[in-house]
Every structure is written in C-alpha cells, then in structure tokens.
N, C-alpha and C. Protein backbone atom coordinates (compact mmCIF):
# COMPACT_ATOMS: atom_id res chain seq x y z
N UNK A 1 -34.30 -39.63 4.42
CA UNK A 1 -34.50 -41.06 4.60
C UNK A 1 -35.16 -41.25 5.96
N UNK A 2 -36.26 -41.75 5.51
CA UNK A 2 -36.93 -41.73 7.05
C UNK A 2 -38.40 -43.16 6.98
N UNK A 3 -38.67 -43.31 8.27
CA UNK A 3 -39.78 -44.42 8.33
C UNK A 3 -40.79 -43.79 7.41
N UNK A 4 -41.84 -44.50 6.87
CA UNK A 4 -43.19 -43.65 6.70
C UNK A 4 -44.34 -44.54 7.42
N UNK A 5 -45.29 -43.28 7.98
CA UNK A 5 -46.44 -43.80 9.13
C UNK A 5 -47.47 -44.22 8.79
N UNK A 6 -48.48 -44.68 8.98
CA UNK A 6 -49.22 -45.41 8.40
C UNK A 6 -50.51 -44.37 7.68
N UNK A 7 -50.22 -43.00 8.50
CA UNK A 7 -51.05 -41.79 8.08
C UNK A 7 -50.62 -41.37 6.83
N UNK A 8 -49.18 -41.70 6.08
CA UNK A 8 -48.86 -41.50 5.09
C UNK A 8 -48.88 -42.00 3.71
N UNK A 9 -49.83 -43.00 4.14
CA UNK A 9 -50.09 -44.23 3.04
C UNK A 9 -49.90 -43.08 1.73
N UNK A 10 -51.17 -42.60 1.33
CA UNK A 10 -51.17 -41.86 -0.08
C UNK A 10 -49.68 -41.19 -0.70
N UNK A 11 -48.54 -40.95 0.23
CA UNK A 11 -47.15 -40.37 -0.23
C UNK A 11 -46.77 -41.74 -0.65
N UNK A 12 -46.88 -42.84 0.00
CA UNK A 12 -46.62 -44.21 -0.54
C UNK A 12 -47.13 -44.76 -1.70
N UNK A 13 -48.26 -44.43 -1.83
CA UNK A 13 -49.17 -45.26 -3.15
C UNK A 13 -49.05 -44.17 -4.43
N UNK A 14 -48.73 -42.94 -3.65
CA UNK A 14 -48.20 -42.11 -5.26
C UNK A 14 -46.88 -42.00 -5.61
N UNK A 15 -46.06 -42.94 -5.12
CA UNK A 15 -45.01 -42.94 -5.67
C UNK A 15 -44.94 -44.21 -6.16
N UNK A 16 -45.51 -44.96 -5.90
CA UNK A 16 -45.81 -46.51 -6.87
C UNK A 16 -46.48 -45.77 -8.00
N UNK A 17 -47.33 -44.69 -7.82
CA UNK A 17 -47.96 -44.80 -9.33
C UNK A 17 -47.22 -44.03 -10.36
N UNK A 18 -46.22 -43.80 -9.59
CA UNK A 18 -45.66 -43.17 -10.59
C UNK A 18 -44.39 -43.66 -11.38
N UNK A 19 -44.32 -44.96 -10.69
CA UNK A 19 -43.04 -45.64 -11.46
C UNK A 19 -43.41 -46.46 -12.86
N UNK A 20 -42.48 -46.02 -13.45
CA UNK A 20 -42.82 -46.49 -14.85
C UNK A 20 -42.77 -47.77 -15.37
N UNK A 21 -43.46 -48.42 -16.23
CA UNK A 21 -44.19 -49.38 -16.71
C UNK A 21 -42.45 -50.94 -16.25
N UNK A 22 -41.39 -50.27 -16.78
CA UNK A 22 -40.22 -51.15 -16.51
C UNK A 22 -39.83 -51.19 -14.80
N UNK A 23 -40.34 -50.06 -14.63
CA UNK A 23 -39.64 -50.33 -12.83
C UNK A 23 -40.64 -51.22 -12.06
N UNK A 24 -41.97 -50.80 -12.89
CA UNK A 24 -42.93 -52.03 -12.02
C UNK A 24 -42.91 -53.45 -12.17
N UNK A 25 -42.00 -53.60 -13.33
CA UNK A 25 -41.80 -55.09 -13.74
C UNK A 25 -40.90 -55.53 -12.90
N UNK A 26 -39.88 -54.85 -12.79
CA UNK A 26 -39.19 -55.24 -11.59
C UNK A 26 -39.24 -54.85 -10.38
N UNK A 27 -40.16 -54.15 -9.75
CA UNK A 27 -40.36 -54.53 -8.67
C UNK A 27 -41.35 -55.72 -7.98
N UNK A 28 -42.30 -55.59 -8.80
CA UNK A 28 -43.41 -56.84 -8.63
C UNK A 28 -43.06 -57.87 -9.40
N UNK A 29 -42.02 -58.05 -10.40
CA UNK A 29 -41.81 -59.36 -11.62
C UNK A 29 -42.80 -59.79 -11.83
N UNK A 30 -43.83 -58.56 -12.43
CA UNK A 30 -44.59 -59.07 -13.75
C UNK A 30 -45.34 -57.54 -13.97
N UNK A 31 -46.12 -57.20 -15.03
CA UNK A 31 -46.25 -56.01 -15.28
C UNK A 31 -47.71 -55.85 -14.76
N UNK A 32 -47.83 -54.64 -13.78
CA UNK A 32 -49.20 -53.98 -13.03
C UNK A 32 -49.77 -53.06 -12.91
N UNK A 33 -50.87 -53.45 -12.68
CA UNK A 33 -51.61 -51.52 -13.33
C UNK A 33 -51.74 -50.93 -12.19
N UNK A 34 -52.51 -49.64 -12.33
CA UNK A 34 -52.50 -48.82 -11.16
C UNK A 34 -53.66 -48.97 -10.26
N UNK A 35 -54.57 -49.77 -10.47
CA UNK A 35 -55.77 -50.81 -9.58
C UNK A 35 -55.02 -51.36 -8.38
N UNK A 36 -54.00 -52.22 -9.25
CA UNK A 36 -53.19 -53.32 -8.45
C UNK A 36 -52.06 -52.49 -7.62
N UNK A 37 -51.86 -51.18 -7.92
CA UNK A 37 -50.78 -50.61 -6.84
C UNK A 37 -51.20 -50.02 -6.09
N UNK A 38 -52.21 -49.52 -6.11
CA UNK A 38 -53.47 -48.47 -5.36
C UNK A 38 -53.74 -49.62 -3.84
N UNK A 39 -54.59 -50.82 -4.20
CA UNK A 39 -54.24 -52.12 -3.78
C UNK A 39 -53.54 -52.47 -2.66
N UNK A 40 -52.35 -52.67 -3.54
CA UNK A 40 -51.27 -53.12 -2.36
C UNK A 40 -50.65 -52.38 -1.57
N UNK A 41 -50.87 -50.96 -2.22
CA UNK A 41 -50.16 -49.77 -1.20
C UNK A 41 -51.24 -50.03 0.35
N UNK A 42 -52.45 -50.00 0.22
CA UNK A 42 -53.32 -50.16 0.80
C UNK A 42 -53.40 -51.40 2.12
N UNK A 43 -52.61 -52.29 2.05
CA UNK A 43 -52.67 -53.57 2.91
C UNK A 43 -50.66 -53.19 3.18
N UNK A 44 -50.04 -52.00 2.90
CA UNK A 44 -48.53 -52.19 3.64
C UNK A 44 -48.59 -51.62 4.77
N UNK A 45 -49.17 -50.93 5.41
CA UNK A 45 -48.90 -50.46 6.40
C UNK A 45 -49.89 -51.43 7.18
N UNK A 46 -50.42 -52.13 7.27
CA UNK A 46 -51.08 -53.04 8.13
C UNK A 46 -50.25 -53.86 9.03
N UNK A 47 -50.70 -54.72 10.14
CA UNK A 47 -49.94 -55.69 10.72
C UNK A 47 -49.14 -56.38 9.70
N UNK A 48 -47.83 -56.22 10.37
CA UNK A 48 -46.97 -57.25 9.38
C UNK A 48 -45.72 -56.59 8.30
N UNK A 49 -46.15 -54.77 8.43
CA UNK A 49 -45.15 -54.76 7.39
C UNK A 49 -44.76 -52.85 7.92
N UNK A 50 -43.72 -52.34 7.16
CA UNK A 50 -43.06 -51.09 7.60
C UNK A 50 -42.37 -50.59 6.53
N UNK A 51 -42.66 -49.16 6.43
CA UNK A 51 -41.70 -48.73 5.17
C UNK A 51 -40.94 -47.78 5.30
N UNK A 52 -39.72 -47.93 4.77
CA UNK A 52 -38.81 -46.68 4.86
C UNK A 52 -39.20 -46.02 3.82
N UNK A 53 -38.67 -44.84 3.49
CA UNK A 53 -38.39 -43.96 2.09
C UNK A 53 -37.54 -43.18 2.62
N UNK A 54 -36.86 -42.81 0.99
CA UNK A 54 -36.31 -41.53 0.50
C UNK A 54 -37.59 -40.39 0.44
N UNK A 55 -37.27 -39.48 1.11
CA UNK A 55 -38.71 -38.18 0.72
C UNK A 55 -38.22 -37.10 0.35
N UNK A 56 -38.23 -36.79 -0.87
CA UNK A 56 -37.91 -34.91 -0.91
C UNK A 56 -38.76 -34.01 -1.69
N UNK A 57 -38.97 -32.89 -1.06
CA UNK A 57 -39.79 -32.23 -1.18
C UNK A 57 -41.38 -32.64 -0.85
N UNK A 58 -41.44 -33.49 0.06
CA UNK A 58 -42.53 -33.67 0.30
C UNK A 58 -43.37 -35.21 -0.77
N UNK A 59 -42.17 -35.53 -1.69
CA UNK A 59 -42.41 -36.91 -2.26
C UNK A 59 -41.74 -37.95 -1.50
N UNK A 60 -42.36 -39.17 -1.86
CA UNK A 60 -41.37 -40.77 -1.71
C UNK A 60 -40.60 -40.68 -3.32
N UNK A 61 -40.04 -40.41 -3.43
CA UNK A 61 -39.27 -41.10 -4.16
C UNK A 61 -38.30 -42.36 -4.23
N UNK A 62 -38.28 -43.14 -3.44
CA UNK A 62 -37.62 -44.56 -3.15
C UNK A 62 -38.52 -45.04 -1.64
N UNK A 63 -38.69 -46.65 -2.02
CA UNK A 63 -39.31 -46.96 -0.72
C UNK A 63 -38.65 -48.79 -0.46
N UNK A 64 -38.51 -49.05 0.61
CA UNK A 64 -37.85 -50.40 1.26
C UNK A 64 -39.53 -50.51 1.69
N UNK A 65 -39.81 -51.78 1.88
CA UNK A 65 -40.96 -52.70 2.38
C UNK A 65 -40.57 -53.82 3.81
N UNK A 66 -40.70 -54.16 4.75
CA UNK A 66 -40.53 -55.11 5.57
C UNK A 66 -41.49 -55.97 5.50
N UNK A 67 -41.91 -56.97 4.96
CA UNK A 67 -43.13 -57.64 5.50
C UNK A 67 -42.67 -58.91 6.39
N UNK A 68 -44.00 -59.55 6.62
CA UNK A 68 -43.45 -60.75 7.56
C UNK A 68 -43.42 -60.62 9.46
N UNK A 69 -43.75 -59.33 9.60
CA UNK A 69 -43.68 -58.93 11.03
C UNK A 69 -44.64 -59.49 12.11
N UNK A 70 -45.66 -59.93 11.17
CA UNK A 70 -46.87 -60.64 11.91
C UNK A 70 -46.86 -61.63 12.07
N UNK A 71 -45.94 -62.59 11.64
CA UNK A 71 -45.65 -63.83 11.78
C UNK A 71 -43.58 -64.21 12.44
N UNK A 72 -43.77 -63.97 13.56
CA UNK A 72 -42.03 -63.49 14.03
C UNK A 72 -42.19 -65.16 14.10
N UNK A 73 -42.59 -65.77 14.71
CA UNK A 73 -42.45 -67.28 14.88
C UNK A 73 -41.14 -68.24 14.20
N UNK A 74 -41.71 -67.77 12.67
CA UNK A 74 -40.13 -68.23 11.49
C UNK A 74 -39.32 -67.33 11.42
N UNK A 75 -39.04 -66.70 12.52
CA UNK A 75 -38.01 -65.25 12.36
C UNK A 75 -37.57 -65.05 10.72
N UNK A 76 -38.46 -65.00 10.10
CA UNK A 76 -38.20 -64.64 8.37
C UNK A 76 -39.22 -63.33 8.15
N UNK A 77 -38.76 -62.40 7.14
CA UNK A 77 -39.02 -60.97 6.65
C UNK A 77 -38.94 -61.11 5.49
N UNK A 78 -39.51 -60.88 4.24
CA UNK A 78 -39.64 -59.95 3.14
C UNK A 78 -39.63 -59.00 2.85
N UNK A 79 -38.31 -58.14 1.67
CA UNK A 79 -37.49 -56.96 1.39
C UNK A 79 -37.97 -56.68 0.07
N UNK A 80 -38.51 -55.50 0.02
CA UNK A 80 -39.40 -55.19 -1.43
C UNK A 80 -38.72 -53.79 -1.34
N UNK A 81 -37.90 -53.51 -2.86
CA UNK A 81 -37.36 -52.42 -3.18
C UNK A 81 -37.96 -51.55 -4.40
N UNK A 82 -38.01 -50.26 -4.16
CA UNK A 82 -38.52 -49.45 -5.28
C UNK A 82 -38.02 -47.94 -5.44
N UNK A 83 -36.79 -47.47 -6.28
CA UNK A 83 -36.46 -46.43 -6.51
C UNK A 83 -36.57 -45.51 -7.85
N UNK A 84 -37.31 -44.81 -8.06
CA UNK A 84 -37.93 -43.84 -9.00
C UNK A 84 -37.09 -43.70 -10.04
N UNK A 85 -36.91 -43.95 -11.03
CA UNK A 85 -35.79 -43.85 -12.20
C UNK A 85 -34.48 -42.55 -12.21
N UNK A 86 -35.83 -41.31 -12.05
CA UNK A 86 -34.62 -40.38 -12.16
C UNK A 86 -33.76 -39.94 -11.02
N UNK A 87 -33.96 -41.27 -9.91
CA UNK A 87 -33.64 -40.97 -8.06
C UNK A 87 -32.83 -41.89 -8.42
N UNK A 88 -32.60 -43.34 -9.09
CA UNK A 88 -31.17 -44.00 -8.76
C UNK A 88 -29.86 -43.77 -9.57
N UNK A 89 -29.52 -44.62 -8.77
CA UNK A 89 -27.54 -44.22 -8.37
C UNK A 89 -27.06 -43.48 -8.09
N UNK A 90 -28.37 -43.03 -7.27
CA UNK A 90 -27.72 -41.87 -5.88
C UNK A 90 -27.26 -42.80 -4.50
N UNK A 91 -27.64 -44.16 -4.36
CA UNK A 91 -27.10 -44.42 -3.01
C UNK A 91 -28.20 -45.27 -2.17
N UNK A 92 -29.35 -44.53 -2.90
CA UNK A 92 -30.97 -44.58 -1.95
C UNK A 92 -30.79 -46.23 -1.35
N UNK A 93 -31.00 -47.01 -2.72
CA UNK A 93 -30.95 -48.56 -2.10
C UNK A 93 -30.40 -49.01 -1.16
N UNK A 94 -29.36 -48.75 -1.51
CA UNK A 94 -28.50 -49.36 -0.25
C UNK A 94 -28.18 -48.34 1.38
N UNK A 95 -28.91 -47.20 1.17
CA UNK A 95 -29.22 -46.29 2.53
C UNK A 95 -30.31 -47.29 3.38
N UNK A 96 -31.72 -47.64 1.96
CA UNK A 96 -32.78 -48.44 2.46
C UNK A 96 -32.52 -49.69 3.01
N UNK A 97 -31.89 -50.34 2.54
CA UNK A 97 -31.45 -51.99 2.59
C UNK A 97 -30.60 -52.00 4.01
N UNK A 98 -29.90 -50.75 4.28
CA UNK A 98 -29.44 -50.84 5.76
C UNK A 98 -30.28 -50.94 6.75
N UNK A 99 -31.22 -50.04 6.81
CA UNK A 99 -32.03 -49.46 7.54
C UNK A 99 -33.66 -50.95 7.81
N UNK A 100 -33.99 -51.27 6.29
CA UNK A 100 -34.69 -52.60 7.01
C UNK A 100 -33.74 -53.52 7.62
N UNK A 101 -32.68 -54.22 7.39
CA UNK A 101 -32.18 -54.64 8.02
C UNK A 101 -32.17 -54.06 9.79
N UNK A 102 -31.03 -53.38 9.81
CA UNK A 102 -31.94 -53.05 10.56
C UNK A 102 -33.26 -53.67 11.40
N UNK A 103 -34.39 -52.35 11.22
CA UNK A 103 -35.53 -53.06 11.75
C UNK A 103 -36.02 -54.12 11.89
N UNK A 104 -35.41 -55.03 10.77
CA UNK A 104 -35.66 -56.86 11.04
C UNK A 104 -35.20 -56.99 12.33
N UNK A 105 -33.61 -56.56 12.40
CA UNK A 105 -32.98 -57.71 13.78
C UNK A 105 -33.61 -57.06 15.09
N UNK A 106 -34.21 -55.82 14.71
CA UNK A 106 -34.36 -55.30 16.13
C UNK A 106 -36.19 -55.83 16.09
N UNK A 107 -36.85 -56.72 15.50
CA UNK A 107 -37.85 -57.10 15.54
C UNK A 107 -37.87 -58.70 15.68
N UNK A 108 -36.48 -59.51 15.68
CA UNK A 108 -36.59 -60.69 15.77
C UNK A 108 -36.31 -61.62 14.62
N UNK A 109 -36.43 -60.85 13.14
CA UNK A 109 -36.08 -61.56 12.19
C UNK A 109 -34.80 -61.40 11.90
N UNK A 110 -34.22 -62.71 11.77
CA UNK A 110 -33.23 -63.54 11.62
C UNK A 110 -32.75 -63.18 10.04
N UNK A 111 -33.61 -63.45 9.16
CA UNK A 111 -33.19 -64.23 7.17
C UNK A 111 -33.93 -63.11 7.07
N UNK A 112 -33.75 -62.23 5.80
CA UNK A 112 -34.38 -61.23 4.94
C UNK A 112 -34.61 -61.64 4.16
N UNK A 113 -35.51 -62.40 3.12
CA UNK A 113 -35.69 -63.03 1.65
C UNK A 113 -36.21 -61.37 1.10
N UNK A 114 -35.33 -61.96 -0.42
CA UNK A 114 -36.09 -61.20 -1.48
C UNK A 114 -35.71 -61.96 -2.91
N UNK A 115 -36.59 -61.09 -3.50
CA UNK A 115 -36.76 -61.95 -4.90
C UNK A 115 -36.48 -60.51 -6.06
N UNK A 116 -36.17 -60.81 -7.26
CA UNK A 116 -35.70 -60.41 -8.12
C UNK A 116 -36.15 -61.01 -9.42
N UNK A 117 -36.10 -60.29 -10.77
CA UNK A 117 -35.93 -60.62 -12.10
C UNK A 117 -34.43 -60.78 -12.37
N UNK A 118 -33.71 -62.19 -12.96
CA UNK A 118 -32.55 -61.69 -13.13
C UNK A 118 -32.10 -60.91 -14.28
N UNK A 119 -32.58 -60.30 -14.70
CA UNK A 119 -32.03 -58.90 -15.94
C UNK A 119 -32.22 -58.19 -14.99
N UNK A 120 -32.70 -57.58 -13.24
CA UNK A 120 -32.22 -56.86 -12.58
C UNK A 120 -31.36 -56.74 -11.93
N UNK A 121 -29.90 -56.95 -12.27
CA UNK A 121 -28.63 -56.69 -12.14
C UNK A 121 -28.57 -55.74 -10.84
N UNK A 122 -28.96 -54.46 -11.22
CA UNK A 122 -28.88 -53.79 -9.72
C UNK A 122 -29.23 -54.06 -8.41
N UNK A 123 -30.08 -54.97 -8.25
CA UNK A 123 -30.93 -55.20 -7.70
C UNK A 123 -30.27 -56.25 -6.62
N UNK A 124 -29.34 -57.19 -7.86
CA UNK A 124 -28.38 -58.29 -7.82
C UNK A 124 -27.21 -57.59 -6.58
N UNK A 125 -26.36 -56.55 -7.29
CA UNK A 125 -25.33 -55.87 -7.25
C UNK A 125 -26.02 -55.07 -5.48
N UNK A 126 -27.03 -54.95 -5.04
CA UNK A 126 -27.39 -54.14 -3.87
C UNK A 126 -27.17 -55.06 -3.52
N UNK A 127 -27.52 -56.64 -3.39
CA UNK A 127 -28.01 -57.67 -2.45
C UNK A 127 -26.71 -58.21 -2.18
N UNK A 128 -25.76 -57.97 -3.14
CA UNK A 128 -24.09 -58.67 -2.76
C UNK A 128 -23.88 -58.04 -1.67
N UNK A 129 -23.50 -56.59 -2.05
CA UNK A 129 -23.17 -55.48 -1.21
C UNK A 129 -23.70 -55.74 0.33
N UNK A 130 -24.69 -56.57 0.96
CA UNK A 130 -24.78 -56.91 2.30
C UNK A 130 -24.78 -58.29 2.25
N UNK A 131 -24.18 -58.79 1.46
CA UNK A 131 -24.02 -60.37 1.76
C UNK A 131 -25.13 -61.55 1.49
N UNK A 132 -25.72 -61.06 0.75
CA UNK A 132 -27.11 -61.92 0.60
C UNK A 132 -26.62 -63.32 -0.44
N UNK A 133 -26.95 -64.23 0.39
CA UNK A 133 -27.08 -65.52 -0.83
C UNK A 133 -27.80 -64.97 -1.95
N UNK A 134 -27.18 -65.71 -2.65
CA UNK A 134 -28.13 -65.29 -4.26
C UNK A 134 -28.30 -66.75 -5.15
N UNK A 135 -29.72 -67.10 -5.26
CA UNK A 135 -29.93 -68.55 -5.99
C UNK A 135 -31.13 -68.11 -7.11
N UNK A 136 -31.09 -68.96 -8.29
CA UNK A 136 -32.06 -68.42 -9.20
C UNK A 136 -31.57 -68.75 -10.37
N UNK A 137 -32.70 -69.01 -10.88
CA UNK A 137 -32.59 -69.56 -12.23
C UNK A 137 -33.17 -68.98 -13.35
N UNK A 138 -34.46 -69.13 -14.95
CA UNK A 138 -34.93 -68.53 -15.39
C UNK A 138 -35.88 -67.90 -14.99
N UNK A 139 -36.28 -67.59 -14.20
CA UNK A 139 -37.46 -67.05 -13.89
C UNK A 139 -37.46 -65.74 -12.83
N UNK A 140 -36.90 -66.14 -11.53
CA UNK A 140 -36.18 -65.21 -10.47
C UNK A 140 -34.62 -65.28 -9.69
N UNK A 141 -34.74 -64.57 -9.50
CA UNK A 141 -33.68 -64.79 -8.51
C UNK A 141 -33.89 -64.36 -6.97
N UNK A 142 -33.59 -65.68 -6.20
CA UNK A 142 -33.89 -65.28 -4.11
C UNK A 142 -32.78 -65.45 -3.59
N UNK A 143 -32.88 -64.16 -3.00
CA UNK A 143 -31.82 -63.82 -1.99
C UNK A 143 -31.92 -63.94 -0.64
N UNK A 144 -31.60 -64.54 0.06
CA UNK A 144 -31.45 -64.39 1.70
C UNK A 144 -29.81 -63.70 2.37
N UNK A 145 -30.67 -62.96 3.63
CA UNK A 145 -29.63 -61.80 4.29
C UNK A 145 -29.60 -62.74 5.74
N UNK A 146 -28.61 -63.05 6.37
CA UNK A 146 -28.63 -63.01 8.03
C UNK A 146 -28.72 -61.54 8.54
N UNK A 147 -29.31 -61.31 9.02
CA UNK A 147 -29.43 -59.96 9.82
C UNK A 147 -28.67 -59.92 11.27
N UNK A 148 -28.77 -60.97 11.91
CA UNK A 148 -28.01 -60.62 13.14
C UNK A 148 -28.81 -60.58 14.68
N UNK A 149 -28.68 -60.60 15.58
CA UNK A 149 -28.96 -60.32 16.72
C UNK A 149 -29.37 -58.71 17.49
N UNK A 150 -30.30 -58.50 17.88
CA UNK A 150 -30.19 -56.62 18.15
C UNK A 150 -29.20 -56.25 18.88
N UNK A 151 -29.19 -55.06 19.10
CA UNK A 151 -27.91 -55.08 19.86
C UNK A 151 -28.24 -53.33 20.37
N UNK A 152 -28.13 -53.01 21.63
CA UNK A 152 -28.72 -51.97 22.15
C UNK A 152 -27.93 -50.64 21.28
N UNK A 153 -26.73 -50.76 19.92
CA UNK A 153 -26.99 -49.61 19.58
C UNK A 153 -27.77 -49.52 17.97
N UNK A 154 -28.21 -51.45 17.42
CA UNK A 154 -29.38 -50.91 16.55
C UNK A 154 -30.70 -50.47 17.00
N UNK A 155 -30.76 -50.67 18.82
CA UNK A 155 -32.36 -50.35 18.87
C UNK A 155 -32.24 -48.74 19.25
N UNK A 156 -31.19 -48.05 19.70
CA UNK A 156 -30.73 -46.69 19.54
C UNK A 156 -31.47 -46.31 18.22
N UNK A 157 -30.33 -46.79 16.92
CA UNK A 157 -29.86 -46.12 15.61
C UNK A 157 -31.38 -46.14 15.02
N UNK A 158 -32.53 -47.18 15.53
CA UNK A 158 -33.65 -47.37 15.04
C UNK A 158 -34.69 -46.36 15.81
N UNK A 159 -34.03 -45.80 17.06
CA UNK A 159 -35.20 -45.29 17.67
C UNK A 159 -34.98 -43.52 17.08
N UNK A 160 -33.74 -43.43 16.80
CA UNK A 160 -33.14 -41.95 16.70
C UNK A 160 -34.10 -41.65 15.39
N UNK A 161 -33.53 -42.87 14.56
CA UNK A 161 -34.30 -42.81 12.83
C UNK A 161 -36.16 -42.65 13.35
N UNK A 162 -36.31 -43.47 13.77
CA UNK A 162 -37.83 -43.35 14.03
C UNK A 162 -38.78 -42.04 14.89
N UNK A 163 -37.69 -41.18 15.46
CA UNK A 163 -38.12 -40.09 16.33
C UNK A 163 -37.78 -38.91 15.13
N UNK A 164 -37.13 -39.07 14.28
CA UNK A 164 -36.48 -38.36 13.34
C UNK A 164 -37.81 -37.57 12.35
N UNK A 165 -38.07 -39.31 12.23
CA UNK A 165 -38.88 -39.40 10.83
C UNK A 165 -40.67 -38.85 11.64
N UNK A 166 -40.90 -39.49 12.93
CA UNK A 166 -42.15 -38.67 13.42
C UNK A 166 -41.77 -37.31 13.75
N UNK A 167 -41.17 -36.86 14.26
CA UNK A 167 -41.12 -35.34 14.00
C UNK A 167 -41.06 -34.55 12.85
N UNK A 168 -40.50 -34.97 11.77
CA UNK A 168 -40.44 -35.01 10.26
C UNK A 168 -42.19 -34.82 9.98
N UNK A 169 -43.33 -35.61 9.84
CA UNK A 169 -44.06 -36.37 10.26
C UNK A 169 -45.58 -35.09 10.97
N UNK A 170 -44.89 -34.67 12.20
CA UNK A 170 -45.48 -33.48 12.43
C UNK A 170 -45.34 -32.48 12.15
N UNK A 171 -44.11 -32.09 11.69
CA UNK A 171 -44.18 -31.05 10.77
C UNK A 171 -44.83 -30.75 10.09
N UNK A 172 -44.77 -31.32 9.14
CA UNK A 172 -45.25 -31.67 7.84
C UNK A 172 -47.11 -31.09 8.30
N UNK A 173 -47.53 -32.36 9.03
CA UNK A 173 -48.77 -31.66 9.48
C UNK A 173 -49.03 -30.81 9.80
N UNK A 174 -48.24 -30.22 10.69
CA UNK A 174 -48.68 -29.04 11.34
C UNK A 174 -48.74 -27.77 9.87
N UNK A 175 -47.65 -27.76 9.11
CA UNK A 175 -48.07 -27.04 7.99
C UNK A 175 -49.32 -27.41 7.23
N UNK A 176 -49.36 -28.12 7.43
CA UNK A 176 -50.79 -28.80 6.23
C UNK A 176 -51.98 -28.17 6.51
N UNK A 177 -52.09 -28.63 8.24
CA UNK A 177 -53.35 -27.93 8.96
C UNK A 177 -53.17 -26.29 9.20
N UNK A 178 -52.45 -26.17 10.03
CA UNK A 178 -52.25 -24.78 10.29
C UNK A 178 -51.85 -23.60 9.51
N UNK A 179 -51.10 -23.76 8.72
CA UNK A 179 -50.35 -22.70 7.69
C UNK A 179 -51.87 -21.76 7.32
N UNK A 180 -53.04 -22.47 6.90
CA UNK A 180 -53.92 -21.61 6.10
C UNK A 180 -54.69 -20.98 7.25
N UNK A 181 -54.93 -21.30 8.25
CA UNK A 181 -55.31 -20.81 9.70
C UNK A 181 -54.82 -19.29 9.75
N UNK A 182 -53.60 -19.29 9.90
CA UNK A 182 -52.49 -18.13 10.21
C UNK A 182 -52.34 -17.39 9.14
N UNK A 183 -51.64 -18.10 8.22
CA UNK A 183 -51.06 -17.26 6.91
C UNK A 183 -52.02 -17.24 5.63
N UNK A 184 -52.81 -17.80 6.11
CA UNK A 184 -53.76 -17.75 4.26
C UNK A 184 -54.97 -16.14 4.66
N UNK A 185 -55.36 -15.52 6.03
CA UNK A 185 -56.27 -14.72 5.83
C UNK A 185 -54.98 -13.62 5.14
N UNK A 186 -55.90 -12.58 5.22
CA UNK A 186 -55.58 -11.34 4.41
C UNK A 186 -55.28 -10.83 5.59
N UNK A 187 -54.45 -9.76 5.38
CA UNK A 187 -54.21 -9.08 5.88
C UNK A 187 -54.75 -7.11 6.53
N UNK A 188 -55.49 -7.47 5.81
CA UNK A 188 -56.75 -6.01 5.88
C UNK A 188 -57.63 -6.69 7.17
N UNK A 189 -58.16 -5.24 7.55
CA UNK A 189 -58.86 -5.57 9.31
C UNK A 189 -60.36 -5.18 8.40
C-alpha cells in the first residue's frame, strides 16, 4: 500500500483497464470503455489529485483517488474507489480510505465527498466504517467524511508512507533500467 507517482501513471491506467465491465459501473456509475479510462487515468495525476494503491507484484490492483487539491479554498476533496474483483475483501478499501483521509487533513481538506450506486452496498458498508454521512436516493448515493485537523503525527504517518512508497518507486526503477546493463550480457569474454 503505497502513494503512486505521477511517473507511474501507466501501472494506474492498467489497472482501470482491467476492471471488469460491473466494477466500472460502479466505480464511474455508468458503464465505460477503455478510450474513456485511458482518458481519465491521464488528467489524475495532474494538479489537483493523488493516488494511493494496493501494488503486488509490480501491479495496482486497488486504487483511492483524492481530487479537489487545486481548489483548497472550499476545503472539500473527492474519494474515488477501485478494487480489482479477485483483490476484495481483503481489507484494501478501507487500508485506502484511511490513508486519503489522511492526505486530505494534512492538505487542508476538511469534507471528503463521494458518490456511489446504491446496489453498491460495499461501498456503502466502507463509508459507515469512517463515519461518512450517507444521503441518496434512486440514482446515487453521497457521502461526506469530516477529516479533521492535521496533526504533527498525520504529517509523520504521511511522510513515512510517502518516503516508503518513493523508495518503493526507485527500486523498482533502478531494476527496470539497470538489471539488463549488468545481468542481461553473457557471460563469455
């Protein structure tokens, strides 16, 4: 569980494409093709927004969204959740849902809104679990979170996570680039 950088977009946009036709309904509440996720993966890491994930093996398999960062003025954020079918009810959500939180209060936002389908029950059932109002009728359901005030050990718990996840981050690179440098010649002179 770690931030992802903005160099990581493509681990981000291939794990949207890989969620299936029902998880995209509920994450976007309405059904989208892979134009439109390619897209929006494309404008999240820009001013305004931050993503956690679940990563293993070198996938996202679950990702939290922050948006709203570019506009602190209405101390308000937007919480966009997405966990890979055969990855939930392991926990992921609500690891994620800590963790933007989180980063909201230590950025100034106050209210977390999110929105929902209500036949997404889970979704429902995460947002209790931190206290979120829940209002909605046929169509969606919006939730708002108080997040809280920072407090010098979420800007700790955020900096530890965030030094975590860039070293994570270079790793990763440094295998990417280097490994075939070193280990890919042959071994004959």
């Amino acid at each position: 569980m770690r931030r992802l950088w903005p160099t990581e977009r493509d681990l981000f946009t291939a794990h949207l494409l890989r969620l299936d036709a029902v998880t995209r309904r509920e994450r976007f509440g309405t059904a989208v093709n892979d134009d439109f996720l390619v897209n929006y993966a494309a404008t999240t890491f820009g001013v305004g927004g931050l993503v956690y994930a679940y990563v293993e093996e070198g996938e996202v398999r679950g990702a939290a969204e922050l948006r709203g960062l570019d506009d602190i003025a209405t101390q308000t954020g937007e919480a966009a959740f997405s966990v890979e079918k055969a990855w939930r009810r392991r926990g992921l959500g609500e690891q994620l849902f800590s963790r933007l939180i989180t980063a909201g209060r230590n950025r100034g936002i106050r209210t977390l809104y999110m929105t929902c389908l209500p036949e997404n029950a889970a979704m429902r059932r995460l947002a209790r679990k931190f206290e979120a109002d829940l209002v909605g009728g046929y169509n969606d359901v919006e939730g708002s979170i108080a997040t809280g005030a920072p407090t010098p050990f979420t800007i700790l718990d955020e900096a530890f996570d965030n030094a975590k996840g860039f070293a994570t981050l270079a790793l990763s690179l440094q295998r990417k680039f280097w490994r075939p440098a070193f280990f890919g010649r042959s071994s004959r002179a």
